[in-house]
N, C-alpha and C. Protein backbone atom coordinates (compact mmCIF):
# COMPACT_ATOMS: atom_id res chain seq x y z
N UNK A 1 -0.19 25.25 -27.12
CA UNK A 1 -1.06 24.11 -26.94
C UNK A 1 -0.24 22.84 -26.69
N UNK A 2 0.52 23.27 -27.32
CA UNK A 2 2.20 21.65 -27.15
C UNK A 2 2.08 21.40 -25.90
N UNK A 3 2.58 22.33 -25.06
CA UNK A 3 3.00 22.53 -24.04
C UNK A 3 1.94 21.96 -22.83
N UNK A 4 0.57 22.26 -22.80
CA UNK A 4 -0.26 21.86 -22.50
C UNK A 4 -0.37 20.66 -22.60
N UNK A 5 -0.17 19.89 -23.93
CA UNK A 5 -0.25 18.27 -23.78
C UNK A 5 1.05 17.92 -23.03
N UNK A 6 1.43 18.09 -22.97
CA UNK A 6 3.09 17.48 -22.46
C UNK A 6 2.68 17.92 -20.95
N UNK A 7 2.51 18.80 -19.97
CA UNK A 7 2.51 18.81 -18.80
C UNK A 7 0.83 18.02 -18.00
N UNK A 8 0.06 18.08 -19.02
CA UNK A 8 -1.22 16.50 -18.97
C UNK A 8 -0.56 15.36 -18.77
N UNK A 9 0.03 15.20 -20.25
CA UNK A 9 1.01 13.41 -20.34
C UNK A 9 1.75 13.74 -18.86
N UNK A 10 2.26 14.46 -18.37
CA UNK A 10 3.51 14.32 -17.08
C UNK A 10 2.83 14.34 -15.81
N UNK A 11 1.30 14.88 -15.88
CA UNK A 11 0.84 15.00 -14.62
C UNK A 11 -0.08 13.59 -14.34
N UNK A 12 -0.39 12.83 -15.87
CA UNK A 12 -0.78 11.83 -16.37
C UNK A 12 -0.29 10.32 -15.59
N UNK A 13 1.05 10.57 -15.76
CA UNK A 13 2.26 9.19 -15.26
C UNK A 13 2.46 9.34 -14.24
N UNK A 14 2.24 10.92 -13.89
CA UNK A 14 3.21 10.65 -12.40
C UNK A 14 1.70 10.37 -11.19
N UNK A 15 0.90 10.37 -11.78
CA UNK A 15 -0.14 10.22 -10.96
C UNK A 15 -0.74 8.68 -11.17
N UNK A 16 -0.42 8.07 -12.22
CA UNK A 16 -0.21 6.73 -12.33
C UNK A 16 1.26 5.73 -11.56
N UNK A 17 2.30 6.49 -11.63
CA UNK A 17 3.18 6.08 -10.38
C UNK A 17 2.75 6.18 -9.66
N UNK A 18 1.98 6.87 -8.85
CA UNK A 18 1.69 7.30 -7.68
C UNK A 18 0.70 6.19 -7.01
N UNK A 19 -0.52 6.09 -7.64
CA UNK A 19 -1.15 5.26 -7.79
C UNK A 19 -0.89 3.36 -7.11
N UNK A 20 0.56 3.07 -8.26
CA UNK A 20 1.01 1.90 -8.55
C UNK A 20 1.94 1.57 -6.74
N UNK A 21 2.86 2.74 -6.51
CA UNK A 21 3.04 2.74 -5.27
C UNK A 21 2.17 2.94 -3.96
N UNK A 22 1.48 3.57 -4.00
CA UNK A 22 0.53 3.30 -3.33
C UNK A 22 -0.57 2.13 -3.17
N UNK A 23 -0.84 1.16 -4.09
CA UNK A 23 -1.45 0.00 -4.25
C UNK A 23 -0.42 -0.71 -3.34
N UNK A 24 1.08 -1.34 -4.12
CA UNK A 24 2.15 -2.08 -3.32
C UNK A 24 2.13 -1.89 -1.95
N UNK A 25 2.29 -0.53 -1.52
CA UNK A 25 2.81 0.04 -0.04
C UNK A 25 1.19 -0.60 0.59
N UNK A 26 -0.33 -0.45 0.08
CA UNK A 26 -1.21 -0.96 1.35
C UNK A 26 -1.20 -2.61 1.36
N UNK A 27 -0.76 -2.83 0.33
CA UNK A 27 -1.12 -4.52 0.17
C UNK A 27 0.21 -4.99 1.13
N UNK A 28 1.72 -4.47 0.80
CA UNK A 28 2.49 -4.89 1.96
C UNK A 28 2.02 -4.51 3.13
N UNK A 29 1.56 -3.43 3.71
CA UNK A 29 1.10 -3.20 5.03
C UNK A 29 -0.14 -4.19 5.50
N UNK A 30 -1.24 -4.74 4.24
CA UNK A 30 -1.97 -5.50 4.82
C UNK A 30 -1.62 -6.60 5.15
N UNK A 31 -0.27 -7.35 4.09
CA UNK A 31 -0.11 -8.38 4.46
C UNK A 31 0.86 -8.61 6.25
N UNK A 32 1.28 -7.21 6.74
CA UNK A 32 2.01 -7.49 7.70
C UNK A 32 0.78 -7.19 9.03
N UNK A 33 -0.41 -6.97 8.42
CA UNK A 33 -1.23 -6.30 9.96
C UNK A 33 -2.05 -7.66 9.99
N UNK A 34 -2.23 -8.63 8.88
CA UNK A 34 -2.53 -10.16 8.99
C UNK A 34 -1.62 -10.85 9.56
N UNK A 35 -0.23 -11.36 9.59
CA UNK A 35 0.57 -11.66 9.88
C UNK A 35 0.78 -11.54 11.29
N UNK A 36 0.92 -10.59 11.78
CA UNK A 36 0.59 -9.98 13.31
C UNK A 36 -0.70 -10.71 13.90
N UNK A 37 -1.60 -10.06 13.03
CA UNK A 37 -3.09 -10.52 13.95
C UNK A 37 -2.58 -12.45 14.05
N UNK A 38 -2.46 -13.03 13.32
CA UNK A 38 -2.38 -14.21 13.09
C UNK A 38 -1.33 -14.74 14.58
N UNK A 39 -0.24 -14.11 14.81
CA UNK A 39 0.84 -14.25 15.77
C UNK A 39 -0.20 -14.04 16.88
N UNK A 40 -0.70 -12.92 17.65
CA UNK A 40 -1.71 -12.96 18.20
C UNK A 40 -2.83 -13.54 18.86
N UNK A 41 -3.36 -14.35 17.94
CA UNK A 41 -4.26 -15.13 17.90
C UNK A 41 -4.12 -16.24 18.39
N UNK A 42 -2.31 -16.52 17.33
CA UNK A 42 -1.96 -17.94 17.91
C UNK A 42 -1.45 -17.89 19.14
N UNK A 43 -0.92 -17.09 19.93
CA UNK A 43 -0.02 -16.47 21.26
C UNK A 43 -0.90 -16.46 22.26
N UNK A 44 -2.62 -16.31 22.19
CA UNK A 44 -3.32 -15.96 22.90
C UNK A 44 -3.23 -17.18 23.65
N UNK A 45 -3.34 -18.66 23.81
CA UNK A 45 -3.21 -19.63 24.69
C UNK A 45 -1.99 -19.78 25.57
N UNK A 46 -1.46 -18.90 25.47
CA UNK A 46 -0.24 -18.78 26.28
C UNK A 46 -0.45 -18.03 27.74
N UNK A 47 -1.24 -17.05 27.46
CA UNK A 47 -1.86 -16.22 28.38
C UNK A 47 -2.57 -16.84 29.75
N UNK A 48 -1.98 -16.50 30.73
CA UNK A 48 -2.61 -17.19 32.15
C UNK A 48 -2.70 -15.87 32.63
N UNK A 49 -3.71 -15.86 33.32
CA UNK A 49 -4.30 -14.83 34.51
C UNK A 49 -4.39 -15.41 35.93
C-alpha cells in the first residue's frame, strides 16, 4: 500500500510541474504572438499598392 502512495505523490508533482511549465511556455508564447500582431499593425501604414 506504501508503495502505492509514493507513486500517487510522484505522479502527483510531476503532473503539477507539468502543469506550471506549461502555464509559463503559453503565456510567453502569448506575449510574443501580441508583440508581433502589434509590429504589424503598426507596419501596416507603410504599405503602398
Amino acid at each position: 500500500m506504501e508503495k502505492l502512495y509514493q507513486k500517487m505523490n510522484q505522479v502527483g508533482v510531476s503532473s503539477l510541474v507539468f502543469g506550471i511549465i506549461t502555464i509559463v511556455f503559453g503565456i510567453g508564447l502569448g506575449i510574443v504572438m501580441i508583440v508581433n500582431g502589434a509590429r504589424l499593425l503598426g507596419g501596416k501604414r507603410e504599405i503602398t499598392f
